[in-house]
C-alpha atoms as a PDB file:
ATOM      1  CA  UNK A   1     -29.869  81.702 -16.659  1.00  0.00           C
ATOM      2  CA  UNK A   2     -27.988  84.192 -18.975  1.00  0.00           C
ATOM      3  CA  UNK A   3     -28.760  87.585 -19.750  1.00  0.00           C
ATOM      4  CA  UNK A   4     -26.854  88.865 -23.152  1.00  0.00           C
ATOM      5  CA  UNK A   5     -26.533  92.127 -23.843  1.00  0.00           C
ATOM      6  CA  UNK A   6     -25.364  93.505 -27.516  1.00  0.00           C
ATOM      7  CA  UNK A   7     -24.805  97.195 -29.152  1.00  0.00           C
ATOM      8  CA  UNK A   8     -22.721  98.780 -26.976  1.00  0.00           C
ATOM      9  CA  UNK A   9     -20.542 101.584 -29.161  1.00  0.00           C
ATOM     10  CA  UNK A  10     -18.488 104.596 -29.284  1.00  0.00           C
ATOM     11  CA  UNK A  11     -21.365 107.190 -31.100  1.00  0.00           C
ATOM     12  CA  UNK A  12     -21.089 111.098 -31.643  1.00  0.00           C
ATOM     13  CA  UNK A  13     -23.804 113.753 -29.100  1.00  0.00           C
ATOM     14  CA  UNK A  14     -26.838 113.715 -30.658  1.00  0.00           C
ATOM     15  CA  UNK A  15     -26.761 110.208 -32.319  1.00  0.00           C
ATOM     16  CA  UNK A  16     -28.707 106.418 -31.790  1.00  0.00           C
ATOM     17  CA  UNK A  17     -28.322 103.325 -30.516  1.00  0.00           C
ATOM     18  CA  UNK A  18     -29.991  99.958 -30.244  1.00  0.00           C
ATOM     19  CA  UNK A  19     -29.164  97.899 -26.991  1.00  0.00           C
ATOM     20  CA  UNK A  20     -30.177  94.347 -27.231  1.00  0.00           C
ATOM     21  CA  UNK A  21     -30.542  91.868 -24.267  1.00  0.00           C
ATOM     22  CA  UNK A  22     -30.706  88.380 -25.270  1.00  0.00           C
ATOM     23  CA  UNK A  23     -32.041  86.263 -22.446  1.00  0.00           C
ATOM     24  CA  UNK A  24     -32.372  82.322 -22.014  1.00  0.00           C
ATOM     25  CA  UNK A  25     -32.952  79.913 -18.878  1.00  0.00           C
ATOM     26  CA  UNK A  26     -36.136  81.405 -17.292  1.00  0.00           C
ATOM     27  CA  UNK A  27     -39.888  82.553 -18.352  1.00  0.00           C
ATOM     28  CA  UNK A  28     -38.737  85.661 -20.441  1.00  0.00           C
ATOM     29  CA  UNK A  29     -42.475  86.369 -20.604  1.00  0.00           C
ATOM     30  CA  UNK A  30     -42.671  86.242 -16.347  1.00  0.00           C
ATOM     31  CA  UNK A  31     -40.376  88.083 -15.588  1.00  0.00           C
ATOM     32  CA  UNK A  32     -40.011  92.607 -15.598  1.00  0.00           C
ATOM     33  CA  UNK A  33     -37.195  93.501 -17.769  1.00  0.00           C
ATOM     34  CA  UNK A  34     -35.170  96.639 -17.253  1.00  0.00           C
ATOM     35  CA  UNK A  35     -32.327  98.866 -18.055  1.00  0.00           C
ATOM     36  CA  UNK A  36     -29.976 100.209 -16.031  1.00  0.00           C
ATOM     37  CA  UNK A  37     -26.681 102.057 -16.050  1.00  0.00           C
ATOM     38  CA  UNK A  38     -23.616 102.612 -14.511  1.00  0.00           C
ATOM     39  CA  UNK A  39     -21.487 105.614 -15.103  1.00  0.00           C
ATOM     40  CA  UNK A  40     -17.512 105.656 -13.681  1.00  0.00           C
ATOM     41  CA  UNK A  41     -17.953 106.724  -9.948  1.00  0.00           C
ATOM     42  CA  UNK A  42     -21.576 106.555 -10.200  1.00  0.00           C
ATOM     43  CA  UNK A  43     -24.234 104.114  -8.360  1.00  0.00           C
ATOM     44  CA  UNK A  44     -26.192 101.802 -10.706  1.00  0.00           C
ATOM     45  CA  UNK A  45     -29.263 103.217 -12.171  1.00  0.00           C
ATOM     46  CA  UNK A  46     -32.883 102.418 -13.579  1.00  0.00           C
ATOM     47  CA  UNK A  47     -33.034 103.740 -16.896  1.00  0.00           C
ATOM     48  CA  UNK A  48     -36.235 101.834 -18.085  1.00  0.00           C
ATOM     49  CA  UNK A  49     -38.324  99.285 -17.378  1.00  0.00           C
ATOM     50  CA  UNK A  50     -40.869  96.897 -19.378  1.00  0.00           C
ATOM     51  CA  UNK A  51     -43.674  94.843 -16.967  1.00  0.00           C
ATOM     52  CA  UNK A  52     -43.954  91.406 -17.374  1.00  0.00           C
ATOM     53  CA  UNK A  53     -48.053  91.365 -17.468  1.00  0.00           C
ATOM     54  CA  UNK A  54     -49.613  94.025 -20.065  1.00  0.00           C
ATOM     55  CA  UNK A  55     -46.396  95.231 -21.288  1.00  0.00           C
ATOM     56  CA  UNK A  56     -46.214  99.291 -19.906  1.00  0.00           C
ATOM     57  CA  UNK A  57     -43.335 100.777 -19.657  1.00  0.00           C
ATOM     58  CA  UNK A  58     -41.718 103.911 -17.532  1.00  0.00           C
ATOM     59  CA  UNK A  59     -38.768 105.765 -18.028  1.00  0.00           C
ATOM     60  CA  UNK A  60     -35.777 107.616 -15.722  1.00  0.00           C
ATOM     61  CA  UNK A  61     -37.210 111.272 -15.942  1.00  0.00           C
ATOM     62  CA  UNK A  62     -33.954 112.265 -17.779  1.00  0.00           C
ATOM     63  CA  UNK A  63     -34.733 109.555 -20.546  1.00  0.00           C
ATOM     64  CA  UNK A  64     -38.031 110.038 -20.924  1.00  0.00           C
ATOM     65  CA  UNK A  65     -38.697 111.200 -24.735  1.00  0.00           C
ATOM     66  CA  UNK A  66     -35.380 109.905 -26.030  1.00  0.00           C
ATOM     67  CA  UNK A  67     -35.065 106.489 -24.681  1.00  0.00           C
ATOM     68  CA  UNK A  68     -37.311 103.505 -25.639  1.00  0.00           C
ATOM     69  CA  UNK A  69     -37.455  99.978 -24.291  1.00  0.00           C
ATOM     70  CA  UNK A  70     -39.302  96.553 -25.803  1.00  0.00           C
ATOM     71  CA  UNK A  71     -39.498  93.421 -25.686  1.00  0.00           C
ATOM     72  CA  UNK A  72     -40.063  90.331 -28.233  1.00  0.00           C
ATOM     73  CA  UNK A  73     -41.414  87.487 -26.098  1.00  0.00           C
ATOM     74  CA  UNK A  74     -41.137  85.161 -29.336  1.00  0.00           C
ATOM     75  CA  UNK A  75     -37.245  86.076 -29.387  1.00  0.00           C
ATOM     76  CA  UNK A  76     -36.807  86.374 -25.600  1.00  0.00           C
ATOM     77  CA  UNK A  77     -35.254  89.656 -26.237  1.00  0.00           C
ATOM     78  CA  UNK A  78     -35.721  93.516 -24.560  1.00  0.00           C
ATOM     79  CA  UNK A  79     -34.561  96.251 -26.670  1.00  0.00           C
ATOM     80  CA  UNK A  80     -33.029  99.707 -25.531  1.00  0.00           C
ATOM     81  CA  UNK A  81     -33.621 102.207 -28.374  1.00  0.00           C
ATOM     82  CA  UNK A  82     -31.407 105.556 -27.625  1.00  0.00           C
ATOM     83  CA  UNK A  83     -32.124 109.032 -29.500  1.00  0.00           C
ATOM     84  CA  UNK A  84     -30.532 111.834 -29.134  1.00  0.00           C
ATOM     85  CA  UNK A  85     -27.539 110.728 -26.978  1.00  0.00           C
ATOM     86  CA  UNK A  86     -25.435 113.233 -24.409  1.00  0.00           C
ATOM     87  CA  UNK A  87     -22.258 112.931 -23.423  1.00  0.00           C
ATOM     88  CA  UNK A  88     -23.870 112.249 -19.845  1.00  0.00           C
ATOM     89  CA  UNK A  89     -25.204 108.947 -21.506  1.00  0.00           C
ATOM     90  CA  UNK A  90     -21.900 107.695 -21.381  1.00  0.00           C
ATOM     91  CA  UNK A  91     -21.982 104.215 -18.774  1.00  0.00           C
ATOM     92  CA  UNK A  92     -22.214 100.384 -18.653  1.00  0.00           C
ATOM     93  CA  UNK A  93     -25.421  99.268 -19.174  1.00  0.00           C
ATOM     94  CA  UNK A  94     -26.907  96.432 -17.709  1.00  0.00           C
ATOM     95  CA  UNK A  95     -30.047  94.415 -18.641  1.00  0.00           C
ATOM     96  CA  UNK A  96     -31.708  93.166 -15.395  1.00  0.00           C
ATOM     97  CA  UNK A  97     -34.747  90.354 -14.820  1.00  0.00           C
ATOM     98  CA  UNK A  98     -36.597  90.673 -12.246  1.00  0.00           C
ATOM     99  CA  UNK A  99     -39.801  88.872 -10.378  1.00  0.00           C
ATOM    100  CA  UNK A 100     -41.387  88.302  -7.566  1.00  0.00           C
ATOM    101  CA  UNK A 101     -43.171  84.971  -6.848  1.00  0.00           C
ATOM    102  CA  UNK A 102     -44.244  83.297  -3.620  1.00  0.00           C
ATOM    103  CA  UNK A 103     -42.808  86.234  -1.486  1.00  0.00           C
ATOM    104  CA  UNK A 104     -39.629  85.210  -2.691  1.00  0.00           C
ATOM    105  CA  UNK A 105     -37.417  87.965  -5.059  1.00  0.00           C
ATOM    106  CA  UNK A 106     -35.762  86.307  -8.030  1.00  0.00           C
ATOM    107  CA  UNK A 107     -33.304  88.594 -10.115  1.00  0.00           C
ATOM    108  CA  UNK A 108     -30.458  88.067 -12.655  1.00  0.00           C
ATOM    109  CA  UNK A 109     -27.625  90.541 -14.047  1.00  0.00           C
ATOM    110  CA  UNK A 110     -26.324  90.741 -17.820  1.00  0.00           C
ATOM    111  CA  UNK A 111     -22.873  91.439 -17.780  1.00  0.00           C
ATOM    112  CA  UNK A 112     -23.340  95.109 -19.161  1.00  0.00           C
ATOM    113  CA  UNK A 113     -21.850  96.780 -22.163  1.00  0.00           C
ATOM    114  CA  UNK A 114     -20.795 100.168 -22.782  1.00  0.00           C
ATOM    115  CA  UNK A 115     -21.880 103.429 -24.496  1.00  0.00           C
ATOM    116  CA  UNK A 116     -19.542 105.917 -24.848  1.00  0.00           C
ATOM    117  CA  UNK A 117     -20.731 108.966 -25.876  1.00  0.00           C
ATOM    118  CA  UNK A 118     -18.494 111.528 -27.321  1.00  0.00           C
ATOM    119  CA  UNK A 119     -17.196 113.855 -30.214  1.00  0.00           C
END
């Protein structure tokens, strides 16, 4: 199982980014995908996740309207889009698979890359 993540950058306040999580070894299509972050000091947390059956989506309340996450099931890959980026963006961020099948939790971890936010 790998989870890839791509499009981590330096970028000025008020600019965009595309995060791209690559991911091979398991039923892309099964599983929830999400985003999450980590800033320095700071606990790891959900910025946005994508359901596994239907597609919907929800959001962090502070990246609601400014942050939006997809998926292409052909190209096993879930997309952060970021608008509008604050200084308080600034973290790792990690692209996370989750499921749950048979009572049992299955999960995997990209190895995160990192926004930096800043003029």
């Amino acid at each position: 199982v790998q989870l890839v993540e791509s499009g981590g950058d330096w970028v000025q306040p008020g600019g965009s980014l595309r995060l791209s999580c690559a991911a091979s070894g398991f039923t892309f299509s099964s599983y929830d995908m999400s985003w999450y972050r980590q800033a320095p000091g700071k606990e790891r947390v959900l910025v946005a996740r994508i359901i596994s059956a239907g597609g919907s989506t929800n959001y962090a309340d502070s990246m609601k309207g400014r942050f939006t996450i997809s998926r292409d099931i052909a190209k096993n890959t879930v997309y952060l889009q970021m608008n509008s980026l604050k200084p308080e963006d600034t973290a790792v961020y990690y692209c996370n698979a989750a499921r749950l099948r048979l009572g049992k939790k299955y999960t995997y971890w990209g190895q995160g890359t990192q926004v930096t936010v800043s003029s």
